[in-house]
C-alpha atoms as a PDB file:
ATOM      1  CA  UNK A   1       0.000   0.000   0.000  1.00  0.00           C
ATOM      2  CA  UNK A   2       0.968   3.082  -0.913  1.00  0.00           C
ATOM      3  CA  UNK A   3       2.003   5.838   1.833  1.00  0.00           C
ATOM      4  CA  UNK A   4       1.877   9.735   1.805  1.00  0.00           C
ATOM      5  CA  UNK A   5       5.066   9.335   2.701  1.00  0.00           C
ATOM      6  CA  UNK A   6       5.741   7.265  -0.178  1.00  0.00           C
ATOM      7  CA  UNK A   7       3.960   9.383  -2.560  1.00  0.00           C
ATOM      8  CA  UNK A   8       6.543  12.147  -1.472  1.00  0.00           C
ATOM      9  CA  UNK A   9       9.714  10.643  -1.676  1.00  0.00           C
ATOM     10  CA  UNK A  10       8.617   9.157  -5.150  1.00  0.00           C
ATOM     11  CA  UNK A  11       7.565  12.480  -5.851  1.00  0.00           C
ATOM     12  CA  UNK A  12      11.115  13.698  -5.196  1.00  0.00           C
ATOM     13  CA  UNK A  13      12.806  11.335  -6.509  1.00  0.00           C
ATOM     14  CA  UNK A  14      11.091  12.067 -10.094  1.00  0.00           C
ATOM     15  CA  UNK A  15      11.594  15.752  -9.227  1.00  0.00           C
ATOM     16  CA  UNK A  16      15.232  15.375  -8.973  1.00  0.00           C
ATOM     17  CA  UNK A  17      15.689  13.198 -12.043  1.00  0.00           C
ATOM     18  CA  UNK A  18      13.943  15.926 -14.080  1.00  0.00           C
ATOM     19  CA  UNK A  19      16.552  18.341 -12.417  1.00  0.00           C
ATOM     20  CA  UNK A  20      19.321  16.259 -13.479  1.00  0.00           C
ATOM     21  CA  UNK A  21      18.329  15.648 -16.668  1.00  0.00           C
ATOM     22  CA  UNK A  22      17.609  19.410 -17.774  1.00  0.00           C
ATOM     23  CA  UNK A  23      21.040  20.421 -16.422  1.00  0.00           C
ATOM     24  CA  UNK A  24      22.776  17.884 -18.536  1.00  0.00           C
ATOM     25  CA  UNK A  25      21.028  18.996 -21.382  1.00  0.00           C
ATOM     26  CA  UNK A  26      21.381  22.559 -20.850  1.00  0.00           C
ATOM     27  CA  UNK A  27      24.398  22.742 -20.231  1.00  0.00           C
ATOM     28  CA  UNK A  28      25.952  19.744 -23.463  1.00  0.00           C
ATOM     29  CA  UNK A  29      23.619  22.433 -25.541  1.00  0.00           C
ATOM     30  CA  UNK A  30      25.662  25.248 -24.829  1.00  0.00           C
ATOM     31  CA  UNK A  31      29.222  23.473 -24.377  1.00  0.00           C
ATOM     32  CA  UNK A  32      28.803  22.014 -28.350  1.00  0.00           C
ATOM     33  CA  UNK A  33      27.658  25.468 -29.272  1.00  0.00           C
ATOM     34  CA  UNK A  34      23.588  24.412 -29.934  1.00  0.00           C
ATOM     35  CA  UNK A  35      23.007  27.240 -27.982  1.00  0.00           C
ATOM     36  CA  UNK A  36      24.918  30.315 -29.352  1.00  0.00           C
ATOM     37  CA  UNK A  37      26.796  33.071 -26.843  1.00  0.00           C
ATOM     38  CA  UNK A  38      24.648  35.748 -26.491  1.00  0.00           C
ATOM     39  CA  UNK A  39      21.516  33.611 -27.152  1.00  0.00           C
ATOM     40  CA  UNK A  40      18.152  34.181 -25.227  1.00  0.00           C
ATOM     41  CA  UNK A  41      16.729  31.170 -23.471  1.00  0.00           C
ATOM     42  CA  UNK A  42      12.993  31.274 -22.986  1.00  0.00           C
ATOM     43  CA  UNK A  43      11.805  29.259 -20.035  1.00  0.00           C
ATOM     44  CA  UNK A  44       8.795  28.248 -21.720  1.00  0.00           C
ATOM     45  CA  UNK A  45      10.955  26.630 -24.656  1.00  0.00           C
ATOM     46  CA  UNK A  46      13.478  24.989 -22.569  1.00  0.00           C
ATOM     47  CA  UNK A  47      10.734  23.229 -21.014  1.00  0.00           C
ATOM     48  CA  UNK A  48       8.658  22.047 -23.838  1.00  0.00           C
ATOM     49  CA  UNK A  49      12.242  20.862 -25.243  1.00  0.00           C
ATOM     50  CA  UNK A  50      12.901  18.924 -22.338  1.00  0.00           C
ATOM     51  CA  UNK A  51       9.021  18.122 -22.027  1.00  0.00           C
ATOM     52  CA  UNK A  52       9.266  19.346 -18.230  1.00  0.00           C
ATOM     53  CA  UNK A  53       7.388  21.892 -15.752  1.00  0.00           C
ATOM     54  CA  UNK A  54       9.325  25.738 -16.389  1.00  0.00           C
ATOM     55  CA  UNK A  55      10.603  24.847 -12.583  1.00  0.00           C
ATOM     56  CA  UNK A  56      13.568  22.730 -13.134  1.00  0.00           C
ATOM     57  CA  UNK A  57      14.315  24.719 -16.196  1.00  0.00           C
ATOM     58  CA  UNK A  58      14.678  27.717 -13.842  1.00  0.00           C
ATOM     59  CA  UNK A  59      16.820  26.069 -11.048  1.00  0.00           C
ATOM     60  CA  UNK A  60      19.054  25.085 -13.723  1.00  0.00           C
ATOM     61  CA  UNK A  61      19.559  28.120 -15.435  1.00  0.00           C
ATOM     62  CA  UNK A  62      20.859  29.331 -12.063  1.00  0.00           C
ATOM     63  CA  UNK A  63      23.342  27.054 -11.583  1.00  0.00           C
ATOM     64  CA  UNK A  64      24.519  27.004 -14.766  1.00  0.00           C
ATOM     65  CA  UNK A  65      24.722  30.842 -14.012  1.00  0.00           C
ATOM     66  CA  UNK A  66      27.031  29.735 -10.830  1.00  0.00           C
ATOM     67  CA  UNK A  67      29.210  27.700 -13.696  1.00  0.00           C
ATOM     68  CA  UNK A  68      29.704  30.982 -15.917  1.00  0.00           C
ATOM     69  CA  UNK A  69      27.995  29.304 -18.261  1.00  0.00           C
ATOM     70  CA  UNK A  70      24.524  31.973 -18.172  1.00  0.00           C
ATOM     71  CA  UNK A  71      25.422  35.429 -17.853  1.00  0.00           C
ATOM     72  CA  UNK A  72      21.970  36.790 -16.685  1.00  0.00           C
ATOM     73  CA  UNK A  73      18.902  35.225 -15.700  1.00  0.00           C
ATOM     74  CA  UNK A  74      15.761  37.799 -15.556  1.00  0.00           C
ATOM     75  CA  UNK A  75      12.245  36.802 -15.436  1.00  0.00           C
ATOM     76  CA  UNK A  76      11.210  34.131 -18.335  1.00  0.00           C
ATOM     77  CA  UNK A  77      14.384  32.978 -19.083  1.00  0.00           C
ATOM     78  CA  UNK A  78      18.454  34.295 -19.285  1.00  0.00           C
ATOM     79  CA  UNK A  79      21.227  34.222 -21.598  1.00  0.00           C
ATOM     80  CA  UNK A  80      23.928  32.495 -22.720  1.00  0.00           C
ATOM     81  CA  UNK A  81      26.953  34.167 -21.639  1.00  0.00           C
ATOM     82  CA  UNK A  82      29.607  35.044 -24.144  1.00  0.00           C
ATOM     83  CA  UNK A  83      33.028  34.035 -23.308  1.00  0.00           C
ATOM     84  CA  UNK A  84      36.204  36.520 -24.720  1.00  0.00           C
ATOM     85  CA  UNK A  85      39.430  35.058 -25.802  1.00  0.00           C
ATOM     86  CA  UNK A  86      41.427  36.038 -22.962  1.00  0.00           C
ATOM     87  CA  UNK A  87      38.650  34.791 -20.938  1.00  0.00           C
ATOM     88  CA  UNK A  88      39.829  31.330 -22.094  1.00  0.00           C
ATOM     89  CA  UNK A  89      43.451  32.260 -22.503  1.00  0.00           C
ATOM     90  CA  UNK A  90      43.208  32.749 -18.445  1.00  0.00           C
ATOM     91  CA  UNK A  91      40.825  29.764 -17.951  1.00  0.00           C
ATOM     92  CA  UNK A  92      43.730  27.373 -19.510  1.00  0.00           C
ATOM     93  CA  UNK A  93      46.753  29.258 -17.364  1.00  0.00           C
ATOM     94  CA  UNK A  94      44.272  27.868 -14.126  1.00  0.00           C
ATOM     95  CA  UNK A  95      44.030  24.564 -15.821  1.00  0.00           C
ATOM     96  CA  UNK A  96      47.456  23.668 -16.971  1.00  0.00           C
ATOM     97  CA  UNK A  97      48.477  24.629 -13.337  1.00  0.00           C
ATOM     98  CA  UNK A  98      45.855  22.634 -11.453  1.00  0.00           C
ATOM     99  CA  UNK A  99      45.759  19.718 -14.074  1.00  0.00           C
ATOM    100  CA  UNK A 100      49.843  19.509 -13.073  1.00  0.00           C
ATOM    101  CA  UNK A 101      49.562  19.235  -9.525  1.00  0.00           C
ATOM    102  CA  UNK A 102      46.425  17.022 -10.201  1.00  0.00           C
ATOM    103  CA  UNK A 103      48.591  14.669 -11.777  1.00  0.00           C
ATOM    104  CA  UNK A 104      51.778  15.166 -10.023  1.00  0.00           C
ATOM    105  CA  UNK A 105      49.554  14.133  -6.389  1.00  0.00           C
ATOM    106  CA  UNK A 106      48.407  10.814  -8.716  1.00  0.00           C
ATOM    107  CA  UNK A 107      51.001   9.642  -8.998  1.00  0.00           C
ATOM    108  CA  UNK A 108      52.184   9.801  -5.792  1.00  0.00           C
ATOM    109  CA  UNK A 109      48.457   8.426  -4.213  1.00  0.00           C
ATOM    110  CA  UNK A 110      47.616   5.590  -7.108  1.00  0.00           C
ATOM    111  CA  UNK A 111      47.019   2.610  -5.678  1.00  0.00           C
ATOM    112  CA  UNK A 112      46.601  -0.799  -7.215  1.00  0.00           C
ATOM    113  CA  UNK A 113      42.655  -0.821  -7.372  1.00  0.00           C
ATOM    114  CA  UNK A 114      42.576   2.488  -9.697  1.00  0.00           C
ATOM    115  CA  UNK A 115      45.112   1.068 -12.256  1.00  0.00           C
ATOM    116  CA  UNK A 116      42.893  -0.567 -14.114  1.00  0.00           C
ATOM    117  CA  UNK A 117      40.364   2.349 -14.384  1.00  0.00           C
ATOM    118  CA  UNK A 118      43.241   4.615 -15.675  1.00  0.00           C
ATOM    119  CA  UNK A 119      44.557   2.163 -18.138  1.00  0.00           C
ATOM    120  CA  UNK A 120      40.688   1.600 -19.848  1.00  0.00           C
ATOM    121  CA  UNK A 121      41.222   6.185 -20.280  1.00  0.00           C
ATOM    122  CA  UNK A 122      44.311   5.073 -21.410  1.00  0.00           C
ATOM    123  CA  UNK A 123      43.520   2.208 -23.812  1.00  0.00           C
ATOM    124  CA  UNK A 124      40.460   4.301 -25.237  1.00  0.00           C
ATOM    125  CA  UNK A 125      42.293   7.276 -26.299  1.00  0.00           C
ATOM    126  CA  UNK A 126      44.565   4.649 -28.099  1.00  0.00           C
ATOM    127  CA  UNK A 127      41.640   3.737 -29.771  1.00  0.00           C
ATOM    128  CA  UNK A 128      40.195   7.163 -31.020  1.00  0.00           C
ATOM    129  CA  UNK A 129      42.884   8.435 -33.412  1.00  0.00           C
ATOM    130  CA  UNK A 130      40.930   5.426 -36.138  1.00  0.00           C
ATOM    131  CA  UNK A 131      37.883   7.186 -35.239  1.00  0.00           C
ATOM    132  CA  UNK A 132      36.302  10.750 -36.647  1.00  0.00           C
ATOM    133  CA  UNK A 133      34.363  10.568 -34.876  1.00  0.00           C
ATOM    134  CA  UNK A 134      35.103  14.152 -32.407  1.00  0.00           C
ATOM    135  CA  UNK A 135      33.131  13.109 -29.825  1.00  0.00           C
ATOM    136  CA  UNK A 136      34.364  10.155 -28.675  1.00  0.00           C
ATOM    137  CA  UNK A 137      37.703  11.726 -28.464  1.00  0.00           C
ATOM    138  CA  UNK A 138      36.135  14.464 -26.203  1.00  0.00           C
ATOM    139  CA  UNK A 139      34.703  12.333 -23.789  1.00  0.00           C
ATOM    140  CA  UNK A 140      37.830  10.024 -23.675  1.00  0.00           C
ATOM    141  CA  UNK A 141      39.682  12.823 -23.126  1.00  0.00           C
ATOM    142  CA  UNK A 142      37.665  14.288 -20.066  1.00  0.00           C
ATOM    143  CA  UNK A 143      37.416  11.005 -18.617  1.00  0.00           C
ATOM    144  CA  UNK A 144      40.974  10.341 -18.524  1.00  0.00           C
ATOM    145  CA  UNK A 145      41.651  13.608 -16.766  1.00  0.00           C
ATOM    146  CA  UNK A 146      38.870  12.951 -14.426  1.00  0.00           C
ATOM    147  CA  UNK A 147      40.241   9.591 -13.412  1.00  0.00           C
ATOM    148  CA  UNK A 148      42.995  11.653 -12.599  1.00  0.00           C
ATOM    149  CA  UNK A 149      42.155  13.560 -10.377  1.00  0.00           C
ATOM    150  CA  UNK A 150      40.117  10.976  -8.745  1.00  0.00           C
ATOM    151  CA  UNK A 151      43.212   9.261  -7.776  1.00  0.00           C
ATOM    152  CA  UNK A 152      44.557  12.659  -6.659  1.00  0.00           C
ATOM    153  CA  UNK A 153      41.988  12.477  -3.756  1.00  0.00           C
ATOM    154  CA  UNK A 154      42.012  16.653  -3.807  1.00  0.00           C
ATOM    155  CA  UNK A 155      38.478  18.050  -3.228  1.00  0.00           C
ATOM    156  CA  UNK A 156      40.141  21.587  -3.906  1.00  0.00           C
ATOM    157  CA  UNK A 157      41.034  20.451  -7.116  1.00  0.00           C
ATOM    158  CA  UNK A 158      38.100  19.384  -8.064  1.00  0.00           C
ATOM    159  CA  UNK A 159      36.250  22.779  -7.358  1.00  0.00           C
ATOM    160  CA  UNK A 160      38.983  24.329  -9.475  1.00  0.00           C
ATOM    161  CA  UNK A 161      37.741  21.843 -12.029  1.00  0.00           C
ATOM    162  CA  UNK A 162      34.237  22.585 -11.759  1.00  0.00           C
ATOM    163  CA  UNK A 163      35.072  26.471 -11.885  1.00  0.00           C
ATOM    164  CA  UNK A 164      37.037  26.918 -14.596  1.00  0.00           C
ATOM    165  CA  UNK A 165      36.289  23.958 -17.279  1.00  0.00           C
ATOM    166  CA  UNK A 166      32.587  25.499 -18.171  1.00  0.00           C
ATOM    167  CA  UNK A 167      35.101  28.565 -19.485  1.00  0.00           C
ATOM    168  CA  UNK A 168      37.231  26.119 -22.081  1.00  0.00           C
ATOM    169  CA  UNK A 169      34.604  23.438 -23.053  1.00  0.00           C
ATOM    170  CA  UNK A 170      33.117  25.385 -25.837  1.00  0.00           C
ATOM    171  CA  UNK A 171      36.586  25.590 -27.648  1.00  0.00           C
ATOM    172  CA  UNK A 172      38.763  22.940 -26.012  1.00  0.00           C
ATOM    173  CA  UNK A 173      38.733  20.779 -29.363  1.00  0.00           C
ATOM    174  CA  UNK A 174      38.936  23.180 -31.741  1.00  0.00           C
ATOM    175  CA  UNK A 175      42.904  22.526 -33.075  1.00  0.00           C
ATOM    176  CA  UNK A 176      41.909  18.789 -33.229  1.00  0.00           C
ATOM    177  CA  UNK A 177      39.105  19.923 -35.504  1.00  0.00           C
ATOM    178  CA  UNK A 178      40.746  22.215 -37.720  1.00  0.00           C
ATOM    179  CA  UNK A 179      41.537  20.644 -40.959  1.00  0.00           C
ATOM    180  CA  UNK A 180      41.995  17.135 -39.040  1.00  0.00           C
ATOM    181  CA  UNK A 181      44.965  15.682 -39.889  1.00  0.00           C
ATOM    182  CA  UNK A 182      45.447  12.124 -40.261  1.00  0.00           C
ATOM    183  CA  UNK A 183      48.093  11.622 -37.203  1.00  0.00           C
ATOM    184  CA  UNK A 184      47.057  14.364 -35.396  1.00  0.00           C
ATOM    185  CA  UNK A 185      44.750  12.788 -32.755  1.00  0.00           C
ATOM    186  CA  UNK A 186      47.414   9.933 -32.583  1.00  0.00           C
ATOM    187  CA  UNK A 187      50.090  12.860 -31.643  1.00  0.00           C
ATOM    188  CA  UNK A 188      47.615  13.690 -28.554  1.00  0.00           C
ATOM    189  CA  UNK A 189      46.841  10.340 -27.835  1.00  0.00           C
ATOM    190  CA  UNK A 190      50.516   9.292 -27.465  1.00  0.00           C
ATOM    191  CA  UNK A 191      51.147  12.364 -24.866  1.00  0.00           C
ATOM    192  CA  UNK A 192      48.158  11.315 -22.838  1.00  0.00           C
ATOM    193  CA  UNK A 193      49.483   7.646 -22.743  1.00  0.00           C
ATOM    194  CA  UNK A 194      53.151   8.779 -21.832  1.00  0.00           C
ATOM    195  CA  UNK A 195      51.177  11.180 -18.876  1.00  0.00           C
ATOM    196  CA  UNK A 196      49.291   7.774 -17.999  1.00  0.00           C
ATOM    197  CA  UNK A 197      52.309   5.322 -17.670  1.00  0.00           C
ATOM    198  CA  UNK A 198      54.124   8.136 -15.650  1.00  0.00           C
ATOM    199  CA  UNK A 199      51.912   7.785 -12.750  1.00  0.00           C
ATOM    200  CA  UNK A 200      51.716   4.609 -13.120  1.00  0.00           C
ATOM    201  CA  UNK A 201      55.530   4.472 -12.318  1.00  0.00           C
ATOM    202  CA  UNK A 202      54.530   6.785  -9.664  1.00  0.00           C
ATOM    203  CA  UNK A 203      57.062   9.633 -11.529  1.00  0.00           C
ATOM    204  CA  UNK A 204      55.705  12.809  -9.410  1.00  0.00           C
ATOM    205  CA  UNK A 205      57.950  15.447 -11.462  1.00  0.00           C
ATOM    206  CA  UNK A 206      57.267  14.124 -14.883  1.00  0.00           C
ATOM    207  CA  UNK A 207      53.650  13.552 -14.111  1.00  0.00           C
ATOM    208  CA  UNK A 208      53.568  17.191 -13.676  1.00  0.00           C
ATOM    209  CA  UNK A 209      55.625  18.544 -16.747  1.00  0.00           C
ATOM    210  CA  UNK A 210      54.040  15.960 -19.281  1.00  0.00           C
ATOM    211  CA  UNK A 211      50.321  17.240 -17.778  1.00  0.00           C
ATOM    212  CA  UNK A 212      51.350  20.765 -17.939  1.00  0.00           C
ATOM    213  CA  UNK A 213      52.591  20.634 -21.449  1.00  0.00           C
ATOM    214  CA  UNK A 214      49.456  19.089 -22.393  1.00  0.00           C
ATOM    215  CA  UNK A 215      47.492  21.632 -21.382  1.00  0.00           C
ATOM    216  CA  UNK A 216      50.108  24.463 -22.392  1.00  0.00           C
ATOM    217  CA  UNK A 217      49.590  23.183 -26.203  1.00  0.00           C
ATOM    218  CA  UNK A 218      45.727  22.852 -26.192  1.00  0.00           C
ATOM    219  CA  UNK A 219      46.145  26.656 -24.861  1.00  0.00           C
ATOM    220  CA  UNK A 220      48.496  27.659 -27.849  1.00  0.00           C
ATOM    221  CA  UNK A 221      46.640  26.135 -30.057  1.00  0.00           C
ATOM    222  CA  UNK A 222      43.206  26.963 -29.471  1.00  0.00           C
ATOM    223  CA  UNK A 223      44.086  31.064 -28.368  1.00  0.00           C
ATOM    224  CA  UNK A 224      46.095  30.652 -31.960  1.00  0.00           C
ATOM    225  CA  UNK A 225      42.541  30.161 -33.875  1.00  0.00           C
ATOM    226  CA  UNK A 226      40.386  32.064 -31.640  1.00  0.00           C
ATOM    227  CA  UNK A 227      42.431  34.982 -32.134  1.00  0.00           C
ATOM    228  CA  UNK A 228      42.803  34.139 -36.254  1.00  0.00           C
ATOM    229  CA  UNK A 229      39.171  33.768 -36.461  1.00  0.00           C
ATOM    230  CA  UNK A 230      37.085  35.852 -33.425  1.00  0.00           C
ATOM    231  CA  UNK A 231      39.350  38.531 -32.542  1.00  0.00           C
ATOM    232  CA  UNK A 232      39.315  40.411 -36.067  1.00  0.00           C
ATOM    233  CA  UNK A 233      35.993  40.646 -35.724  1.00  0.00           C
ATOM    234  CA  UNK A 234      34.478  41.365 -32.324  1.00  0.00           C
ATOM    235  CA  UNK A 235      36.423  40.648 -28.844  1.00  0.00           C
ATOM    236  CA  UNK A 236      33.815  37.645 -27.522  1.00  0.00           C
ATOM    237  CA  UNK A 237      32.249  34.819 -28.988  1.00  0.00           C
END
């Protein structure tokens, strides 16, 4: 038999859900660019899209506000915050430098029951450079840096994370998709497997340098087309 109390926590439970589901939507909308900088978001739309109440819609354009992700939410909807190029040229600086001590603690914390989780990163971003398809090298990429820091057992790091990846995600494969090269995913691929097997050999120092440099050419050579192809004509994108 069905309880009040029952009722409720179902009730919840479906709320939440909802919830979880518009703010992954939301926000994979505006990190591949479906939703445009600058781009009004009506509440009423979002929720018909998502084929939910407008109050979900609205909690989540709020936190997606908190992510730097909205720039303003007013009544009915908000809007999707444009992001400059030395907005992302500072993002990456933060990244490169907390992505290095991410990996440099991994090393140094790894123990044997996370191996195998970093090796299947590992072993899919070997896989990806006989793909095109972008995607799958996106997610194989964040998931291997995740894994990372996992083992790095550093809640500040992780905030750091949270803060300052919404800022990149929009551009952080555009080299990889500019003219795509036949050996160029295989060039990043090999750097992320060299990072991989140095914490696995529990090499602090080198962890570091070989995350850092990662990080230090995805900055060079995404700031090198956003400032070839934005920066000529307006200052945000």
């Amino acid at each position: 038999m069905m309880t009040l109390q029952n009722i409720t926590e179902s009730t919840n439970a479906q709320d939440a859900d909802l919830a979880s589901r518009a703010y992954r939507e939301i926000r994979l909308a505006i990190i591949n660019l479906t939703f445009q900088p600058g781009q009004r978001l009506q509440e009423t739309y979002l929720a018909e899209w998502l084929g939910t109440s407008r109050t979900p819609v609205r909690e989540v354009l709020k936190r997606l506000r908190g992510e730097g992700l909205i720039a303003k939410v007013s009544s009915g909807g908000a809007i999707v915050a444009q992001v400059s190029v030395d907005d992302v040229e500072d993002a990456y600086f933060a990244i490169e430098a907390m992505e290095g001590m991410a990996s440099r603690l991994a090393a140094s914390r790894i123990i044997e029951e996370q191996r195998p989780i970093l090796q299947l990163c590992m072993n899919r971003l070997e896989e990806t450079p006989n793909l095109t398809d972008m995607t799958k090298w996106t997610v194989a990429d964040a998931q291997f840096h995740d894994a990372i820091r996992t083992i790095a057992q550093s809640p500040k790091l992780e905030f750091v994370a949270h803060v300052v990846y919404p800022t990149i995600e929009r551009v952080r494969s555009m080299y990889l998709l500019e003219g795509h090269e036949p050996d160029r995913l295989a060039v990043a691929a090999e750097a992320h497997i060299a990072l991989g097997n140095a914490i696995f050999a529990g090499n602090q120092a080198e962890s570091e340098n070989l995350a850092r440099a990662l990080f230090r050419q995805a900055r060079e050579d995404n700031i090198r087309l956003l400032r070839q192809w934005v920066a000529p004509l307006r200052q945000s994108f």
